[in-house]
N, C-alpha and C. Protein backbone atom coordinates (compact mmCIF):
# COMPACT_ATOMS: atom_id res chain seq x y z
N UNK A 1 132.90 94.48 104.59
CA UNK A 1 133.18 93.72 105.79
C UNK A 1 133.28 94.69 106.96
N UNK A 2 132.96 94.29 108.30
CA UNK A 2 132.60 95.10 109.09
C UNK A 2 133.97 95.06 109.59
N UNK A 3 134.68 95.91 110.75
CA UNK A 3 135.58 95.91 111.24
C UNK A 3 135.95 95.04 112.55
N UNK A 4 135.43 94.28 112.82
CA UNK A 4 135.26 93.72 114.01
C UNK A 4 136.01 91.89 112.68
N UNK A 5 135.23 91.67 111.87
CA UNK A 5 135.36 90.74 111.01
C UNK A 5 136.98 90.85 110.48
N UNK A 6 136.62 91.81 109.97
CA UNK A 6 138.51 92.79 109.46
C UNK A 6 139.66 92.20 110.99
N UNK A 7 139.42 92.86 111.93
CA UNK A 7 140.16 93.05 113.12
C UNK A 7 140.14 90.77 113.33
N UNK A 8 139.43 90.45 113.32
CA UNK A 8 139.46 89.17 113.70
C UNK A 8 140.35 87.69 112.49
N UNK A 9 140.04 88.25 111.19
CA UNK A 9 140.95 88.08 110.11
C UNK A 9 142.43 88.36 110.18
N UNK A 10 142.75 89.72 110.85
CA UNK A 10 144.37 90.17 110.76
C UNK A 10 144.70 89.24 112.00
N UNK A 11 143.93 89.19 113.34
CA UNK A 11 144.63 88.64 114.21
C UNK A 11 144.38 87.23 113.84
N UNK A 12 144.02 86.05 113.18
CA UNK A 12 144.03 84.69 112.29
C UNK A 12 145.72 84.84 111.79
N UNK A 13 145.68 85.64 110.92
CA UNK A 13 146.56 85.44 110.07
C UNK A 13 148.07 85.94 110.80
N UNK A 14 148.03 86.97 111.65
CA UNK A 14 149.12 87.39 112.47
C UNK A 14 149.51 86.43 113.73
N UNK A 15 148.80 85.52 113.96
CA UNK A 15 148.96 84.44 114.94
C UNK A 15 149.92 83.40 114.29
N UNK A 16 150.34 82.72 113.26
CA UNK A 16 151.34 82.23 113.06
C UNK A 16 151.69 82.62 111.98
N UNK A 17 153.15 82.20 111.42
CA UNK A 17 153.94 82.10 110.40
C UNK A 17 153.26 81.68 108.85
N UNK A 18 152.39 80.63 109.06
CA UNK A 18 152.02 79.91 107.68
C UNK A 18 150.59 79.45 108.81
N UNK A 19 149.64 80.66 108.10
CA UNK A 19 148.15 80.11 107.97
C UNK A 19 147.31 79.97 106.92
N UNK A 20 146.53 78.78 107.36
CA UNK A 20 145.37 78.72 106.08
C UNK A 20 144.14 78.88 106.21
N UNK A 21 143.17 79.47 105.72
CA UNK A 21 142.05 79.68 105.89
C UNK A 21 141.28 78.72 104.71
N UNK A 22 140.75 77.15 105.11
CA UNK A 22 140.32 76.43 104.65
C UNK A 22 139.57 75.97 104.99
N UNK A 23 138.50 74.82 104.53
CA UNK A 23 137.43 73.80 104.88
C UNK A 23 137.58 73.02 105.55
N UNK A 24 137.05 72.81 106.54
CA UNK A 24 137.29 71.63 107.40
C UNK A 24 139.64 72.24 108.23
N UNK A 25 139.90 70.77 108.70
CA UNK A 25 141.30 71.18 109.25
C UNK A 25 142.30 70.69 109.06
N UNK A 26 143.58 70.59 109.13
CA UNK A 26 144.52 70.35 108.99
C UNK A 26 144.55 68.34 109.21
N UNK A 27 143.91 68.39 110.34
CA UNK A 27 143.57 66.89 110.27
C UNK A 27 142.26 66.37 109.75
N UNK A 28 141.64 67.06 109.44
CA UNK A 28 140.53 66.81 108.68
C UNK A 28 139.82 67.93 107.67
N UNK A 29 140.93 67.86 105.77
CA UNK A 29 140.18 68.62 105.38
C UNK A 29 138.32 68.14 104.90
N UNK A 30 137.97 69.25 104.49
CA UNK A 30 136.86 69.04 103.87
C UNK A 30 136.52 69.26 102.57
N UNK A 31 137.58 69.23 101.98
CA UNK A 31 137.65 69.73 100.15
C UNK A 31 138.85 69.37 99.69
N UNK A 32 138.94 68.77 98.46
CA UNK A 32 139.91 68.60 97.59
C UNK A 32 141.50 69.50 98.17
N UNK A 33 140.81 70.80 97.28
CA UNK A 33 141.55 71.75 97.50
C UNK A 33 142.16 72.05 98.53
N UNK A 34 141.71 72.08 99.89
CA UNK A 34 142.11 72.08 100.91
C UNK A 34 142.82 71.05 101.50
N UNK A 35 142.76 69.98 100.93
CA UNK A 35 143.46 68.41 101.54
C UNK A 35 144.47 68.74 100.23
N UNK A 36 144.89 69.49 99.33
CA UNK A 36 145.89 70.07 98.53
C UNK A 36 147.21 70.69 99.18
N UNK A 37 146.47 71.75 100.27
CA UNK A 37 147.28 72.39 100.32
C UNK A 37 147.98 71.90 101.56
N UNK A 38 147.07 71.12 102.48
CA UNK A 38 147.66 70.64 103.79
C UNK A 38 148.68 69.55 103.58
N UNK A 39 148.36 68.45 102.33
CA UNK A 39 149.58 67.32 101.59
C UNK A 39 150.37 68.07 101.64
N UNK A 40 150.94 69.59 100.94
CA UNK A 40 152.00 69.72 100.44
C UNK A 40 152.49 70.76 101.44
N UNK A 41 152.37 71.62 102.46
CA UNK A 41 152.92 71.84 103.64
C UNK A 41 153.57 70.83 104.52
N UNK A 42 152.84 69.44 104.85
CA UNK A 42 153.25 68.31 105.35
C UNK A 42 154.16 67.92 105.24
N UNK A 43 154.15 68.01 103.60
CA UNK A 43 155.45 67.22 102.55
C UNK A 43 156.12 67.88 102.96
N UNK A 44 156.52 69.37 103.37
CA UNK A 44 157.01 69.97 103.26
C UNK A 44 157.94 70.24 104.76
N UNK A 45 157.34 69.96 105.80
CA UNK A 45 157.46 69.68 107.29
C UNK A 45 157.47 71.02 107.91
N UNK A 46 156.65 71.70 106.96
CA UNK A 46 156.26 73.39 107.84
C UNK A 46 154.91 72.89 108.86
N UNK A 47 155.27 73.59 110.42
CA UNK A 47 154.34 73.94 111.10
C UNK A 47 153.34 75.03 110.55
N UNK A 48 152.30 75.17 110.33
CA UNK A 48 150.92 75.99 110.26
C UNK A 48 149.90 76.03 111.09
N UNK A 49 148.81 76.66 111.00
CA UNK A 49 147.55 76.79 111.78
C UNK A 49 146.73 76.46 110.67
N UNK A 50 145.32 76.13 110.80
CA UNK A 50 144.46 76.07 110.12
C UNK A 50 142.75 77.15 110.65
N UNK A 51 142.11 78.10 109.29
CA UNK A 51 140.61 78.37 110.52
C UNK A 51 139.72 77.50 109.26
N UNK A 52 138.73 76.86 110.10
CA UNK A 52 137.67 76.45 108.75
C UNK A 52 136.73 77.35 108.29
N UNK A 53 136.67 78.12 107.26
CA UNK A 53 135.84 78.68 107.48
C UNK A 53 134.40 78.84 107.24
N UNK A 54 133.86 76.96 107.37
CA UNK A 54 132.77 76.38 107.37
C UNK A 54 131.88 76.98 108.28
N UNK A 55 132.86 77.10 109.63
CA UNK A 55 132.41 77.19 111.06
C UNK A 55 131.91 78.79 110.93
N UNK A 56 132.14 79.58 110.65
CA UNK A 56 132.05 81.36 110.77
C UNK A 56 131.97 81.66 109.12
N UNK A 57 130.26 82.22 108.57
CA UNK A 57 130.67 82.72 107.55
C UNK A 57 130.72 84.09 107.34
N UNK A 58 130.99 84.86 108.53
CA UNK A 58 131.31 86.00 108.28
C UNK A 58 132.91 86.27 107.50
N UNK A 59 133.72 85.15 108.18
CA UNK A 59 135.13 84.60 108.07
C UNK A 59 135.30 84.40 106.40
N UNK A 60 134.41 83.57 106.38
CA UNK A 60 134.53 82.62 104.87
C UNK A 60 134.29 83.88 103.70
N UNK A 61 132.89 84.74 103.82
CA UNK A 61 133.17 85.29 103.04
C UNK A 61 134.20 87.01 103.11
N UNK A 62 134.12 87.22 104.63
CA UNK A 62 135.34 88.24 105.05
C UNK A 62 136.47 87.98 104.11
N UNK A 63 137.09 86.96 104.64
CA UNK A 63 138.32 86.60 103.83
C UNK A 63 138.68 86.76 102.12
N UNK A 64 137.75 86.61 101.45
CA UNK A 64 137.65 86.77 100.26
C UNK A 64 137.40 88.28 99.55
N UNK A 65 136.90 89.05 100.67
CA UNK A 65 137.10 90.30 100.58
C UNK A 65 138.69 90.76 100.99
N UNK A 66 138.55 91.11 102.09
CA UNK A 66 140.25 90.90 102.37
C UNK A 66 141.58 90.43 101.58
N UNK A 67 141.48 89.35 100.85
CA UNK A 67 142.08 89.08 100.21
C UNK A 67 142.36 89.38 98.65
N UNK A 68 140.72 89.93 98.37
CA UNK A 68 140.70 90.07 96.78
C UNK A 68 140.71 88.78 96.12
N UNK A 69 140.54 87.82 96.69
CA UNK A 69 140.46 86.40 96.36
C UNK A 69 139.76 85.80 96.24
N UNK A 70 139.03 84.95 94.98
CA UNK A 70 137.17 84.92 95.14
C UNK A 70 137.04 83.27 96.27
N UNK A 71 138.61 82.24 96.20
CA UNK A 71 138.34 81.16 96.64
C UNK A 71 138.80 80.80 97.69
N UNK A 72 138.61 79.69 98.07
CA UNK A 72 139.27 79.11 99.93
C UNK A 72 139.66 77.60 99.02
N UNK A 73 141.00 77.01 99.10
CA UNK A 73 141.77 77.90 100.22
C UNK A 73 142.84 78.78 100.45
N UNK A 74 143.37 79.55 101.57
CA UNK A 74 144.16 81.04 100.92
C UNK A 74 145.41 80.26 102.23
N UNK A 75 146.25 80.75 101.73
CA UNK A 75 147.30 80.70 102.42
C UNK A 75 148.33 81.63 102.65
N UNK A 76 148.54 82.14 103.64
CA UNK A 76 149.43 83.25 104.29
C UNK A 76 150.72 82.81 104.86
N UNK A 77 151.71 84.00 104.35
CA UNK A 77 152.94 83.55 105.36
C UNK A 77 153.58 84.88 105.12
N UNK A 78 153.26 84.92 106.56
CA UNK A 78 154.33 85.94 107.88
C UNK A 78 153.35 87.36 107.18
N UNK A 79 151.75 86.74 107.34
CA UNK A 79 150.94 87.67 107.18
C UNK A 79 150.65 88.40 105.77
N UNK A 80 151.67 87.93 104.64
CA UNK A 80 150.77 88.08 103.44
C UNK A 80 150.07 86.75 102.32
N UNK A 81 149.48 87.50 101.75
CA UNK A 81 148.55 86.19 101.16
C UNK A 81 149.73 85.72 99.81
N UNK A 82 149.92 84.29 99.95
CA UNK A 82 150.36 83.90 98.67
C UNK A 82 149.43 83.24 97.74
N UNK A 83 148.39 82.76 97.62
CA UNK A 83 147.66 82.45 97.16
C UNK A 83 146.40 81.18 97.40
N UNK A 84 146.27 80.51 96.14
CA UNK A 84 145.16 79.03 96.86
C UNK A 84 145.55 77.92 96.11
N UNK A 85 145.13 76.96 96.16
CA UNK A 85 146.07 75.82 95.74
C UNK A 85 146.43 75.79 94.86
N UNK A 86 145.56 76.17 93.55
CA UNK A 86 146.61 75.98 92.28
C UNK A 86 148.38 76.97 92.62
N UNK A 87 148.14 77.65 93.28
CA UNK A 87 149.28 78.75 93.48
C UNK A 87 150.06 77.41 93.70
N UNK A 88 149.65 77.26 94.95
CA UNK A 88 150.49 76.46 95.65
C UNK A 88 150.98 75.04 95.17
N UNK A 89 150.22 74.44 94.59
CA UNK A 89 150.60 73.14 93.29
C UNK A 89 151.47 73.71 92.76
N UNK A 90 151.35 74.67 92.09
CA UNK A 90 152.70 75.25 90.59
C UNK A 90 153.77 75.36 91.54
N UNK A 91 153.90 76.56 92.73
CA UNK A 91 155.11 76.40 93.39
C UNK A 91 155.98 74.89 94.10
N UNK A 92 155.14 74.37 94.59
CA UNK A 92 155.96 73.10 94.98
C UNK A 92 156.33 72.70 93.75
N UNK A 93 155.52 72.34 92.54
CA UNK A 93 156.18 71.33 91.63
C UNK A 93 157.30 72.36 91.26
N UNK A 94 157.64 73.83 91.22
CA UNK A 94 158.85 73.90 90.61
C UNK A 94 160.01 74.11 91.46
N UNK A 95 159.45 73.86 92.78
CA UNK A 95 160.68 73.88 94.06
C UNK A 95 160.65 75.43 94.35
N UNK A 96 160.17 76.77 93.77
CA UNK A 96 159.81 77.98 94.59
C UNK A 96 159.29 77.98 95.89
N UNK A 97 158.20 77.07 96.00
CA UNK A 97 157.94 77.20 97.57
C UNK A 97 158.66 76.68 98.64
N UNK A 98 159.20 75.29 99.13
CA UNK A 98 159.84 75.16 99.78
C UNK A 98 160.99 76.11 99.72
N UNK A 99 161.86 77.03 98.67
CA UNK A 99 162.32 77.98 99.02
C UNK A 99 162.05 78.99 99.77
N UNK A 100 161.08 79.59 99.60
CA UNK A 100 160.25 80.68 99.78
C UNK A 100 160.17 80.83 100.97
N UNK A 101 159.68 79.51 101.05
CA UNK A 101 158.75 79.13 102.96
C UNK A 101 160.66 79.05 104.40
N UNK A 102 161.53 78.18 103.04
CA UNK A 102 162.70 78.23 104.28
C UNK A 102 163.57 79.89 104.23
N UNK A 103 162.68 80.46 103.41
CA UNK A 103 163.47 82.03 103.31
C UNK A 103 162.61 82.59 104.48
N UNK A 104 161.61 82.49 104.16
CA UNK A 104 160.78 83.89 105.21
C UNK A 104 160.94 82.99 106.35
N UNK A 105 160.85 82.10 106.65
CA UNK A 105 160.67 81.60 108.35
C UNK A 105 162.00 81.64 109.03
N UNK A 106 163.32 81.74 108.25
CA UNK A 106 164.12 81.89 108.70
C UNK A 106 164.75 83.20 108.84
N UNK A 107 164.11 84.85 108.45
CA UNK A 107 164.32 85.61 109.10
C UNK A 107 163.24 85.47 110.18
């Protein structure tokens, strides 16, 4: 990944608290997976950002470098990657994430 791609990824993810780099947006996903992870933030009543990264595939496949992550969608908070939806399914159902999420946003 070129550095310009790199540099445009950190500032995505350093722009808010809880971002996702998914299909389609927050009000309109475009994948399962991605309408996964936006239900259960909702549920959850965390503010996030969303990038699609339908729109830019330097992004789409940047990110997956960057991350070491082969899939979308990835979700960040307070700039590190926690994972993609299955992550994020297992944590809500065992109540880790809504912990997690009211730990880090509240330092």
């Amino acid at each position: 990944m070129d550095s310009n791609t790199r540099s445009k990824i950190e500032s995505l993810i350093n722009s808010k608290p809880i971002f996702v780099f998914m299909k389609g947006n927050k009000l309109m996903p475009q994948c399962g997976f991605s309408n996964n992870v936006v239900q259960i933030l909702n549920s959850l009543g965390m503010s996030f950002e969303t990038f699609d990264v339908l729109s830019d595939m330097e992004i789409r496949e940047g990110i997956k470098e960057y991350s070491n992550w082969p899939t979308i969608p990835q979700v960040y908070l307070k700039g590190e990657f926690m994972g993609g939806s299955d992550i994020m399914i297992s944590m809500y159902n065992s109540g880790e994430l809504k912990e997690k999420l009211e730990i880090a946003l509240a330092s």
